[in-house]
N, C-alpha and C. Protein backbone atom coordinates (compact mmCIF):
# COMPACT_ATOMS: atom_id res chain seq x y z
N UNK A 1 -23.40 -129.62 -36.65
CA UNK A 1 -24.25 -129.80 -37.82
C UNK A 1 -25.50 -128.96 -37.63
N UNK A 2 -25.82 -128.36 -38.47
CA UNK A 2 -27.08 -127.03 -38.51
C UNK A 2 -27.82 -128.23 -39.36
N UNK A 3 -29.30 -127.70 -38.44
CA UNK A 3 -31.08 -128.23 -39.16
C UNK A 3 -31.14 -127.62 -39.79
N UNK A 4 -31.95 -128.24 -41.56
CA UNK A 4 -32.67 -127.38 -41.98
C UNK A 4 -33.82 -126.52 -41.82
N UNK A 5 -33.68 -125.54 -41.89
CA UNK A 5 -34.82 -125.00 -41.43
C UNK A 5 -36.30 -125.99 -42.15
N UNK A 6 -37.31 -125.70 -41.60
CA UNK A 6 -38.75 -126.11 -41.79
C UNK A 6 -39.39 -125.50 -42.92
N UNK A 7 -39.72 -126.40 -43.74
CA UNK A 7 -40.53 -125.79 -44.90
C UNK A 7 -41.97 -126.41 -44.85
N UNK A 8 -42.88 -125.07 -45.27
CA UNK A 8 -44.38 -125.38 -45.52
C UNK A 8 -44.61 -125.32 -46.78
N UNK A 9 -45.27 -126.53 -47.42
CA UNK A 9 -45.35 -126.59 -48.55
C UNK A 9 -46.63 -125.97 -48.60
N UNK A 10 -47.10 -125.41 -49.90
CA UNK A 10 -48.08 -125.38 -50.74
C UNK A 10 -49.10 -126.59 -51.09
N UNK A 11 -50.54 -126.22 -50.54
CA UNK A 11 -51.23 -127.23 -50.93
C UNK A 11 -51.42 -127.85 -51.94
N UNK A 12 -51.37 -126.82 -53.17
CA UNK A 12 -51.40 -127.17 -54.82
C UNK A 12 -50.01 -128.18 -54.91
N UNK A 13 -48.93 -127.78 -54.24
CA UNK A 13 -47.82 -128.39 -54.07
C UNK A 13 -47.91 -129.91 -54.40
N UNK A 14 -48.74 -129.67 -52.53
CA UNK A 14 -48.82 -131.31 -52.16
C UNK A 14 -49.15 -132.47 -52.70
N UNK A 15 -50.74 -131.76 -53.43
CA UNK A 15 -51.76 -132.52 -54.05
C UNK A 15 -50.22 -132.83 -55.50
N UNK A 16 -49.70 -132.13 -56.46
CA UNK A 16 -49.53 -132.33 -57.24
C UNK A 16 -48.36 -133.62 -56.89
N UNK A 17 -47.58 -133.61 -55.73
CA UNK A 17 -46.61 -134.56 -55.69
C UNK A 17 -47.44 -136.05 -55.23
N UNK A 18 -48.68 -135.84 -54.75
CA UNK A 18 -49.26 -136.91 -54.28
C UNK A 18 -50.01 -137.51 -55.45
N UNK A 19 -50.09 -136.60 -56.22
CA UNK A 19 -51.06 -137.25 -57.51
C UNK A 19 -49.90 -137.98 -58.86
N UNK A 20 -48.76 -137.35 -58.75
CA UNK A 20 -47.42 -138.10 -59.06
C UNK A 20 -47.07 -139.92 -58.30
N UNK A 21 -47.70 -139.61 -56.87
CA UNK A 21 -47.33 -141.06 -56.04
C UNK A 21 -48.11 -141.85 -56.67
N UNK A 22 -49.30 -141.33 -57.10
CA UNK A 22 -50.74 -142.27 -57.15
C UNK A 22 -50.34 -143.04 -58.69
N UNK A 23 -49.78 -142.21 -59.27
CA UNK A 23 -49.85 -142.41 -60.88
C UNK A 23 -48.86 -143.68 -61.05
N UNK A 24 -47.63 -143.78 -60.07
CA UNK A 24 -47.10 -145.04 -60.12
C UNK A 24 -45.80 -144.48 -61.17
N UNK A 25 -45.84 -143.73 -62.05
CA UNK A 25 -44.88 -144.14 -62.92
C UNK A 25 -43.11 -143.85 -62.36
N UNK A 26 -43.44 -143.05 -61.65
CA UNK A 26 -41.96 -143.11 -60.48
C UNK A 26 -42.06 -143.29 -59.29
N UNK A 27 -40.89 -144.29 -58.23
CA UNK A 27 -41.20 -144.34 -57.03
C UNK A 27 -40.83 -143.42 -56.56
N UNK A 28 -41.45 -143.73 -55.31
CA UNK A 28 -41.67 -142.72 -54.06
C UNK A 28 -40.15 -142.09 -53.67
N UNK A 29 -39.25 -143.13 -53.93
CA UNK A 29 -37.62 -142.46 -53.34
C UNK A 29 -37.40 -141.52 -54.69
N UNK A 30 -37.26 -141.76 -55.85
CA UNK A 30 -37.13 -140.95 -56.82
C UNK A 30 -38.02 -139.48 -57.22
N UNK A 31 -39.16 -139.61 -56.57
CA UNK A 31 -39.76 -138.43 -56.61
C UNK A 31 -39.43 -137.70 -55.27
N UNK A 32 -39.05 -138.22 -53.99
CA UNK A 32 -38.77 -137.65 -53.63
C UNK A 32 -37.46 -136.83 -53.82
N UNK A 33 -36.42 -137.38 -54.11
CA UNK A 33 -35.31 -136.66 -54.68
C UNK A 33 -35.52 -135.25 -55.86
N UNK A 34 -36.41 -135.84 -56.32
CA UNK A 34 -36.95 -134.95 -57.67
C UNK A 34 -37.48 -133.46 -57.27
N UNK A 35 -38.19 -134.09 -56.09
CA UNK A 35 -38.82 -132.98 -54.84
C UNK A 35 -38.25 -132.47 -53.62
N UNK A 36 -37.36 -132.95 -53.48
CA UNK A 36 -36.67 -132.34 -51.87
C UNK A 36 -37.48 -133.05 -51.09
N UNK A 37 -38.09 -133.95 -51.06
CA UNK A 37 -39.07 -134.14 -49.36
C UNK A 37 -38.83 -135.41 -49.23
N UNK A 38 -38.68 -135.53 -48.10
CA UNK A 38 -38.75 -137.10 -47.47
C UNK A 38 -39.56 -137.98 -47.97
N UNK A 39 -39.56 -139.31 -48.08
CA UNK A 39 -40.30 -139.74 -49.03
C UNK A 39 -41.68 -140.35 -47.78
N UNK A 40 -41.10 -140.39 -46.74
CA UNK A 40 -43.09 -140.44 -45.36
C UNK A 40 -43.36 -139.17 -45.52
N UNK A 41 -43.00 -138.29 -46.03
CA UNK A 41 -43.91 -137.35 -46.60
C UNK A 41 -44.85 -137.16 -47.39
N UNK A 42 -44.32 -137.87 -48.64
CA UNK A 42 -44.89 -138.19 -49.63
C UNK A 42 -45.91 -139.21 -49.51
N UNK A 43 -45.74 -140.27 -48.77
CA UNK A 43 -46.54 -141.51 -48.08
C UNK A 43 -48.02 -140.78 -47.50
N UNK A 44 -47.50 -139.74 -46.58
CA UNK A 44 -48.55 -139.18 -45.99
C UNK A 44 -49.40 -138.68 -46.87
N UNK A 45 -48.86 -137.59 -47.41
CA UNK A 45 -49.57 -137.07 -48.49
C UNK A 45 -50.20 -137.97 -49.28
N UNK A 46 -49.73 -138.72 -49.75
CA UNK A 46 -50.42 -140.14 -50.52
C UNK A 46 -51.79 -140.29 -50.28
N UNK A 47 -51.66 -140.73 -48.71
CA UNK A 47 -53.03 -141.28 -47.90
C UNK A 47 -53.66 -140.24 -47.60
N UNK A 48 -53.38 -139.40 -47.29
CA UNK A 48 -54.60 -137.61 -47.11
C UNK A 48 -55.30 -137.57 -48.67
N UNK A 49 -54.34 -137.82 -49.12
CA UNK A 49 -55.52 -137.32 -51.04
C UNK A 49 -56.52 -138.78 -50.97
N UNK A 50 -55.89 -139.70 -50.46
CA UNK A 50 -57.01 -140.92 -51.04
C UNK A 50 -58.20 -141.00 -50.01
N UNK A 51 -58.00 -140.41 -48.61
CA UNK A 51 -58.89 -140.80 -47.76
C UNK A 51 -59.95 -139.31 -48.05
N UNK A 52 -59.51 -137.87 -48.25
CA UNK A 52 -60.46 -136.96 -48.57
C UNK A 52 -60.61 -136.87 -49.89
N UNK A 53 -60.62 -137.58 -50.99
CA UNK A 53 -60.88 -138.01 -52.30
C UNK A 53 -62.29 -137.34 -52.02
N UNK A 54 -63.07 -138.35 -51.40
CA UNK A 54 -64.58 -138.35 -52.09
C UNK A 54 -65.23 -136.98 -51.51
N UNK A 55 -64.61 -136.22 -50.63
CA UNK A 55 -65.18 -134.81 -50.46
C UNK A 55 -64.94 -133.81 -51.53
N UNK A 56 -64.54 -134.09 -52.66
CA UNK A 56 -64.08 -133.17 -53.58
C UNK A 56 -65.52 -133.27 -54.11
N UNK A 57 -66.31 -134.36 -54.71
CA UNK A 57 -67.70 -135.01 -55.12
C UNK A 57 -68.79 -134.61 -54.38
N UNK A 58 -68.56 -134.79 -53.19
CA UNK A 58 -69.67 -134.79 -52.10
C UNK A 58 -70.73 -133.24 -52.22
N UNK A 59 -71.91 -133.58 -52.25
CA UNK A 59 -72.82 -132.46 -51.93
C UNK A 59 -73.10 -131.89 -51.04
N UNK A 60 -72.49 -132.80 -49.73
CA UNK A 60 -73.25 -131.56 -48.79
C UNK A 60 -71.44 -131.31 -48.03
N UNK A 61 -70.88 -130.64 -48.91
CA UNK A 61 -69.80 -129.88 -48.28
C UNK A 61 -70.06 -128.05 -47.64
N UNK A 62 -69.84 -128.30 -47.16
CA UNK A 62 -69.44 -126.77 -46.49
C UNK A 62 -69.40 -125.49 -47.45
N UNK A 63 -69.95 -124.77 -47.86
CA UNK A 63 -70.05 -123.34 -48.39
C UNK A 63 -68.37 -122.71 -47.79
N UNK A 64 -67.79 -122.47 -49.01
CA UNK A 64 -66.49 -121.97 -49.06
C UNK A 64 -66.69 -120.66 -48.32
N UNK A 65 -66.67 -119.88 -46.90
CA UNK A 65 -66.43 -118.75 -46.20
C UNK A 65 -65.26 -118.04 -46.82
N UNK A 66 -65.95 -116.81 -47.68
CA UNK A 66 -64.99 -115.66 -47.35
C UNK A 66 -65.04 -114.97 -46.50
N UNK A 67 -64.29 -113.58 -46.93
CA UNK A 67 -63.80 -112.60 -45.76
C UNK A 67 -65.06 -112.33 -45.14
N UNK A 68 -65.53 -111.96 -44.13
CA UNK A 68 -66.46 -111.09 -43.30
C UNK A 68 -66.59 -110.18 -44.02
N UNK A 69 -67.44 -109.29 -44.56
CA UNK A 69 -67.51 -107.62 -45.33
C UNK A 69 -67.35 -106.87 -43.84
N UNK A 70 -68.48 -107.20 -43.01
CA UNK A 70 -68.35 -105.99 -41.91
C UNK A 70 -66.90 -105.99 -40.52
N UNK A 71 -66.16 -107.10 -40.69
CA UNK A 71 -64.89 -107.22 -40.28
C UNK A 71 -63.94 -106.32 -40.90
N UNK A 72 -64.47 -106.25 -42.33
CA UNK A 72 -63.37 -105.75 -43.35
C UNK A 72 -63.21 -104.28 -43.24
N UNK A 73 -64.92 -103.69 -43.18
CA UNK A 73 -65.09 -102.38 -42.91
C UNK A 73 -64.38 -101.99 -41.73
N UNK A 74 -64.65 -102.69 -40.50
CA UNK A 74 -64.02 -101.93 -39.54
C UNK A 74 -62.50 -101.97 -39.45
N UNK A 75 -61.75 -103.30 -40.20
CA UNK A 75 -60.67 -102.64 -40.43
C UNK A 75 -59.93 -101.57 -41.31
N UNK A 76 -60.79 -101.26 -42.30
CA UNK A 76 -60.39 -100.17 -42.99
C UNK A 76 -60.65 -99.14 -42.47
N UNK A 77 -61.72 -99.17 -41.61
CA UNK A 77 -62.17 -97.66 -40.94
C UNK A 77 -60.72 -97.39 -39.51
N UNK A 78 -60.10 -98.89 -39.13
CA UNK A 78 -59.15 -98.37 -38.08
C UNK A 78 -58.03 -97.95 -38.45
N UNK A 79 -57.82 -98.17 -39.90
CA UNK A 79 -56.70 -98.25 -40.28
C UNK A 79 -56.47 -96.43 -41.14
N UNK A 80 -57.75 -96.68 -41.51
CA UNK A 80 -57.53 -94.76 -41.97
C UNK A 80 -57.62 -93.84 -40.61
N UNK A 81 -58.27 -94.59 -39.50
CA UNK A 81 -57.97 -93.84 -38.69
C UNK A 81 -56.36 -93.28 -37.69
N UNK A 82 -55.62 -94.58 -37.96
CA UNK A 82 -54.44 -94.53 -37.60
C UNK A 82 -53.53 -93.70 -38.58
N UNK A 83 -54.21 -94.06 -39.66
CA UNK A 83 -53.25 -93.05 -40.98
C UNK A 83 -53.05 -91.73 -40.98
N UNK A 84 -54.16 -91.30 -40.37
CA UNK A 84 -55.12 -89.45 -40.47
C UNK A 84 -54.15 -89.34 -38.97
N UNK A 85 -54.11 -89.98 -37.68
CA UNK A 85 -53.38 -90.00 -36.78
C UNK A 85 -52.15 -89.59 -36.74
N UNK A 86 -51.28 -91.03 -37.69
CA UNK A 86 -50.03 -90.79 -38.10
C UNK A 86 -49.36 -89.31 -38.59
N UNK A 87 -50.32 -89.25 -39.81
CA UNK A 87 -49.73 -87.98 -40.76
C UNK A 87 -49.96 -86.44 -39.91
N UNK A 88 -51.26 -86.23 -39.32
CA UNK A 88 -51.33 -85.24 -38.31
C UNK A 88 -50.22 -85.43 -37.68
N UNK A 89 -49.69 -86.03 -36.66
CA UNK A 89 -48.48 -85.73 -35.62
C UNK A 89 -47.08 -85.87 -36.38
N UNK A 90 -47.18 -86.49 -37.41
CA UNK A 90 -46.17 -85.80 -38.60
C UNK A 90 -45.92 -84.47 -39.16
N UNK A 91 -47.22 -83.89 -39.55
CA UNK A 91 -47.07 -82.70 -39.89
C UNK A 91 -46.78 -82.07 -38.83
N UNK A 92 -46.98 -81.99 -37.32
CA UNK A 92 -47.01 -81.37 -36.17
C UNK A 92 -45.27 -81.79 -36.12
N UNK A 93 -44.34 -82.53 -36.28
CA UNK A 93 -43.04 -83.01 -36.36
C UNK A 93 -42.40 -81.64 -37.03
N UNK A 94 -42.58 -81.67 -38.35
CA UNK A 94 -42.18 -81.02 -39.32
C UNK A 94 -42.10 -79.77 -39.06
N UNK A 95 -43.69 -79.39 -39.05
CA UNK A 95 -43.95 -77.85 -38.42
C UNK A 95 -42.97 -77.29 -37.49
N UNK A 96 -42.51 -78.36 -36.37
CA UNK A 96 -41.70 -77.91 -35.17
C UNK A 96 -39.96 -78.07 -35.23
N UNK A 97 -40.00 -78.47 -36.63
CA UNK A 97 -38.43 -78.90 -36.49
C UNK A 97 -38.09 -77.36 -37.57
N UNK A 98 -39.16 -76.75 -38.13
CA UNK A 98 -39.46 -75.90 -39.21
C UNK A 98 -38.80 -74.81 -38.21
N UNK A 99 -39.73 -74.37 -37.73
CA UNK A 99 -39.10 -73.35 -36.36
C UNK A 99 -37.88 -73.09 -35.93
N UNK A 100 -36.98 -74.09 -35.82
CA UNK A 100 -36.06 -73.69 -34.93
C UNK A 100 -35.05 -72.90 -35.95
């Protein structure tokens, strides 16, 4: 007998099947069927939305971190550098296969 492989759900996912548990109007075994997931999945999920509920409200949450800018730069600067790299010893390929 072969495992199913492991699936990672989607957070939007989660929240939406957990906000389905909360609402009551189908049980937990029937939505899970509805959903593919185990239904202590759904349980879990249940209790993660109700216990971080009130951080959705809360004021002193955390400033959403984006990307780094100067992380970003230096990867674009390594990455054209590998490019300009690449295509040089390409053309140097070509050139030499040109020859024979």
């Amino acid at each position: 007998m072969s495992k199913r492989p492991r699936r990672n759900h989607a957070p939007t996912f989660k929240a939406k099947v957990a906000l389905e548990a909360l609402r009551g109007e189908q049980t937990i075994v029937e939505l899970s069927e509805r959903y593919q997931v185990h239904p202590n999945q759904i349980t879990d999920w249940k209790k993660q939305l109700l216990e971080h509920a009130s951080e959705v409200f809360s004021k002193d949450r955390p400033p959403e971190q984006g990307p780094i800018v100067k992380d970003l730069h230096a990867k674009i600067g390594q990455l054209s550098m590998e490019n300009d790299f690449l295509s040089n010893a390409l053309g140097r390929i070509g050139d030499a296969s040109a020859k024979k």
